[in-house]
Protein backbone atom coordinates (compact mmCIF):
# COMPACT_ATOMS: atom_id res chain seq x y z
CA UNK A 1 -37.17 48.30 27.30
CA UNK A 2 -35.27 51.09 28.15
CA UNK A 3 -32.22 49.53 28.25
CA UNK A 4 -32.56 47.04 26.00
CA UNK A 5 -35.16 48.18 22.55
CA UNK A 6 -34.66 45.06 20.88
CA UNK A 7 -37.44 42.51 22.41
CA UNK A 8 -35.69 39.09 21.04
CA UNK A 9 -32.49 40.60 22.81
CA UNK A 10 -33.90 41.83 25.86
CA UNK A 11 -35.91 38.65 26.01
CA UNK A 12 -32.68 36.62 25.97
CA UNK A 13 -30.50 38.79 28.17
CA UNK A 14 -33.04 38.59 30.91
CA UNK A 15 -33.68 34.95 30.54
CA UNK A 16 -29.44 34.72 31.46
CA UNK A 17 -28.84 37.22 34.09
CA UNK A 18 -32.42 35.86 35.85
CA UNK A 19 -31.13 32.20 36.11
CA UNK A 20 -27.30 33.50 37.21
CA UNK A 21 -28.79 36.17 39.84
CA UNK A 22 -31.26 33.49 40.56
CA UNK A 23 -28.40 30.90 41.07
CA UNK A 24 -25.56 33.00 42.47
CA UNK A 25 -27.28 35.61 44.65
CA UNK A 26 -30.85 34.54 45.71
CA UNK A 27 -30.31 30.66 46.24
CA UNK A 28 -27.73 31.39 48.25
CA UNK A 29 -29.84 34.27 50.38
CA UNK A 30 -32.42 32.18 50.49
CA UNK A 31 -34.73 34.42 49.28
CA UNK A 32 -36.63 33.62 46.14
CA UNK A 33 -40.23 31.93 45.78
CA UNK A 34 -41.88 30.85 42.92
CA UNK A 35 -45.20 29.62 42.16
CA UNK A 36 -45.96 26.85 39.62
CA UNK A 37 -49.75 26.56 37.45
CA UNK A 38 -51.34 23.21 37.45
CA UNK A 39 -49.54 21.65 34.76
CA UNK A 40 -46.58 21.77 36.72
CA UNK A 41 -44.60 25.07 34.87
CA UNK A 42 -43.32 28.18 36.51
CA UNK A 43 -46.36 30.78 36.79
CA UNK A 44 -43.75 33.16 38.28
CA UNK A 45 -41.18 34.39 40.52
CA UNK A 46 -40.09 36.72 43.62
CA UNK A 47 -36.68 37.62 44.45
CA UNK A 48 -35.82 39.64 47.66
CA UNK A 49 -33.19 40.99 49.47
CA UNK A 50 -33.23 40.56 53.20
CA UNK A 51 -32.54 42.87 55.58
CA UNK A 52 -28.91 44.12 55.15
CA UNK A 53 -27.97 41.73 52.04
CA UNK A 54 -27.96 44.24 49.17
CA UNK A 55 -24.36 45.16 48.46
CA UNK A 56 -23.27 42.46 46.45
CA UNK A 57 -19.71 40.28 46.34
CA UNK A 58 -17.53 40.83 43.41
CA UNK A 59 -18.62 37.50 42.35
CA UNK A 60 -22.45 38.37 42.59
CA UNK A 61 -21.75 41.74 40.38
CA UNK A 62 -20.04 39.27 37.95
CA UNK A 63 -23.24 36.85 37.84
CA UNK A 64 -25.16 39.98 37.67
CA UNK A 65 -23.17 42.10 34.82
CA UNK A 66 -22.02 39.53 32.58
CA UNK A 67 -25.43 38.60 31.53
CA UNK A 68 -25.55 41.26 29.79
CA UNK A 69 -22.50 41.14 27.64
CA UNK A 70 -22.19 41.84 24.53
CA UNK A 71 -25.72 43.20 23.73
CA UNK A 72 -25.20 45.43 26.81
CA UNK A 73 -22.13 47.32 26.12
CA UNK A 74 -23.26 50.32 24.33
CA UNK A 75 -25.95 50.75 27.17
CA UNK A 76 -23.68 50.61 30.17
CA UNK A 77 -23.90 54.40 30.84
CA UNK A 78 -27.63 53.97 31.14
CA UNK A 79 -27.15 50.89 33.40
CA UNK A 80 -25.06 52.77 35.50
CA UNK A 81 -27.55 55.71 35.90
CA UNK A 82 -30.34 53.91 36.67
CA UNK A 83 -28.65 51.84 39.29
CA UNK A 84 -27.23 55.13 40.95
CA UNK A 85 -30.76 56.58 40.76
CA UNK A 86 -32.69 53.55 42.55
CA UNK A 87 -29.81 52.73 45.24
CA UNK A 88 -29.51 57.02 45.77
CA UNK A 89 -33.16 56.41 46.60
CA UNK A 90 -33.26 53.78 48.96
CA UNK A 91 -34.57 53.47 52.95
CA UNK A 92 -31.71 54.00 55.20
CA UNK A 93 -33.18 52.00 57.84
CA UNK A 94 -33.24 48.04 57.70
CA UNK A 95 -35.72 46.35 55.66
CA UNK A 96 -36.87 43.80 53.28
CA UNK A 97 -36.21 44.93 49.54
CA UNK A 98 -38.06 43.50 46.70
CA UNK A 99 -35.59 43.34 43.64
CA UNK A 100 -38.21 40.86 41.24
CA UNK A 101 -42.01 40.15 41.09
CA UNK A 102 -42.87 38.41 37.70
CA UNK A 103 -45.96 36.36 36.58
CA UNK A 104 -46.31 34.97 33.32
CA UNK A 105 -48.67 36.77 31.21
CA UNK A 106 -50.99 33.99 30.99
CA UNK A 107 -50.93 33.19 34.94
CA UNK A 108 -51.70 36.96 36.14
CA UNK A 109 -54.82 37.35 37.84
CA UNK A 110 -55.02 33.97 39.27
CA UNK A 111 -53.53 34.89 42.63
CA UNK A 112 -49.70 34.23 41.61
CA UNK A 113 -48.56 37.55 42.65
CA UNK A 114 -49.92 37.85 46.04
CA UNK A 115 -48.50 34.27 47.10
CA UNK A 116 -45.40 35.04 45.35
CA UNK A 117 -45.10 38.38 47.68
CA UNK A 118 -46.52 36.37 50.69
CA UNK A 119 -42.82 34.93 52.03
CA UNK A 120 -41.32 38.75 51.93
CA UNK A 121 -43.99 40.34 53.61
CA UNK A 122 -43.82 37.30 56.28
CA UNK A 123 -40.59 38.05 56.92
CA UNK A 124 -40.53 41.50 57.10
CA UNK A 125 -43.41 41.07 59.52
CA UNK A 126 -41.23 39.26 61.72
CA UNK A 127 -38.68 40.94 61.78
CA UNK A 128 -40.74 44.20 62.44
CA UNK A 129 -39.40 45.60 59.32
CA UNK A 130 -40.59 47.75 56.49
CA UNK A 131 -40.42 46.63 52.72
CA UNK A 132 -39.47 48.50 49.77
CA UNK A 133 -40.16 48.30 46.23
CA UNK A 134 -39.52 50.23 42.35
CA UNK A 135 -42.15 49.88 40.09
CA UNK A 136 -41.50 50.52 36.24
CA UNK A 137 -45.67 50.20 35.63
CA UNK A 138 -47.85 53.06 36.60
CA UNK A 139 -50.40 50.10 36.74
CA UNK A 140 -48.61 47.80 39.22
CA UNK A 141 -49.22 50.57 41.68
CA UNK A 142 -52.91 49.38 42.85
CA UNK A 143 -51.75 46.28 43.07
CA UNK A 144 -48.93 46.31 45.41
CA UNK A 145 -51.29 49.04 47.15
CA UNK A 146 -52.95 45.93 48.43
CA UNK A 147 -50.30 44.59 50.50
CA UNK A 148 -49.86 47.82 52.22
CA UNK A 149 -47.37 49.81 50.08
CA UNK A 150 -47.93 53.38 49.81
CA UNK A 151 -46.75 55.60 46.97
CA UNK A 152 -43.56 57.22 48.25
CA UNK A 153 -42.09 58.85 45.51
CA UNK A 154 -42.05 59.05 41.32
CA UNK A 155 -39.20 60.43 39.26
CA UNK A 156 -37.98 60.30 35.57
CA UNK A 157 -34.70 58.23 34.90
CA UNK A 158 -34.92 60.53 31.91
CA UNK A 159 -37.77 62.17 30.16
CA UNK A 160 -40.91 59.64 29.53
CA UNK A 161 -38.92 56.95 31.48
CA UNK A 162 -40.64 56.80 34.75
CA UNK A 163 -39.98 54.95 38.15
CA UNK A 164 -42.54 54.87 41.05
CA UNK A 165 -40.57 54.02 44.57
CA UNK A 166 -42.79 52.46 46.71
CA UNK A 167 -42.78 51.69 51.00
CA UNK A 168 -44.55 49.25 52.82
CA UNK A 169 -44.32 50.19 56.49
CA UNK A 170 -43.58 47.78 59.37
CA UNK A 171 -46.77 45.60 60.26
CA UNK A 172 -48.28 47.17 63.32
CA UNK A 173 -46.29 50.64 62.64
């Protein structure tokens, strides 16, 4: 919201740079889940970076950034902040990095989340890795709590615009 005030606009930008980064960066990582309802639609989505897979091609910062043109232009120097802020803050040692966790409004509390983060945390697990995570929601916080993250770290992108960083140690650390 942030970056984007207008809801019909953010609405649609995300809807565009989800399916490209979806297409051109996790499909290819192999490392997205989703979970459907009952009827047979989406409930909701996981994206993660493995291990070592965050720096992106040219063509993935492409299918990442042009999603957001035009509506984005006059916010670019946010854009650029934030992303300096979050990768400033990251883990320098290998691990597991959880870029996307959304349910549906009207699928949350039915168990969507936790078997969305289920594949990340397996594979971290495996691997003997941490995971790592930025919340935007104050209220997320219990939830990921949960699966074992702890509370590393809070800051202000810029006054009343908060992030909460958040570190799930290797299993059996």
């Amino acid at each position: 919201m942030w970056l984007l005030p207008d809801d019909r606009v953010r609405a649609r930008v995300e809807k565009r740079q989800y399916r490209s980064l979806v297409r051109h960066v996790f499909v290819p990582r192999k490392s997205g889940w989703l979970t459907r309802r009952p009827d047979g639609e989406v409930a909701g989505g996981a994206l993660w970076y493995p291990p070592g897979t965050k720096k992106h091609s040219f063509r993935e910062s492409l299918a990442e950034s042009l999603p957001f043109l035009p509506e984005g232009i006059p916010h670019l120097g946010k854009a650029s902040k934030l992303q300096r802020l979050i990768v400033s803050s990251w883990p320098k040692e290998p691990h597991w990095y959880l870029s996307v966790l959304s349910v549906s409004p009207e699928s949350q509390r039915q168990g969507h989340g936790g078997a969305l983060l289920q594949p990340g945390l397996d594979a971290a697990d495996r691997d003997g890795l941490g995971c790592w995570l930025e919340t935007q929601r104050e209220s997320n916080i219990p939830f990921y709590a949960r699966f074992g993250f702890e509370l590393v770290k809070k800051f202000e992108v810029e006054p009343g615009i908060p992030l909460w960083l958040m570190w799930r140690p290797p299993a059996g650390a």
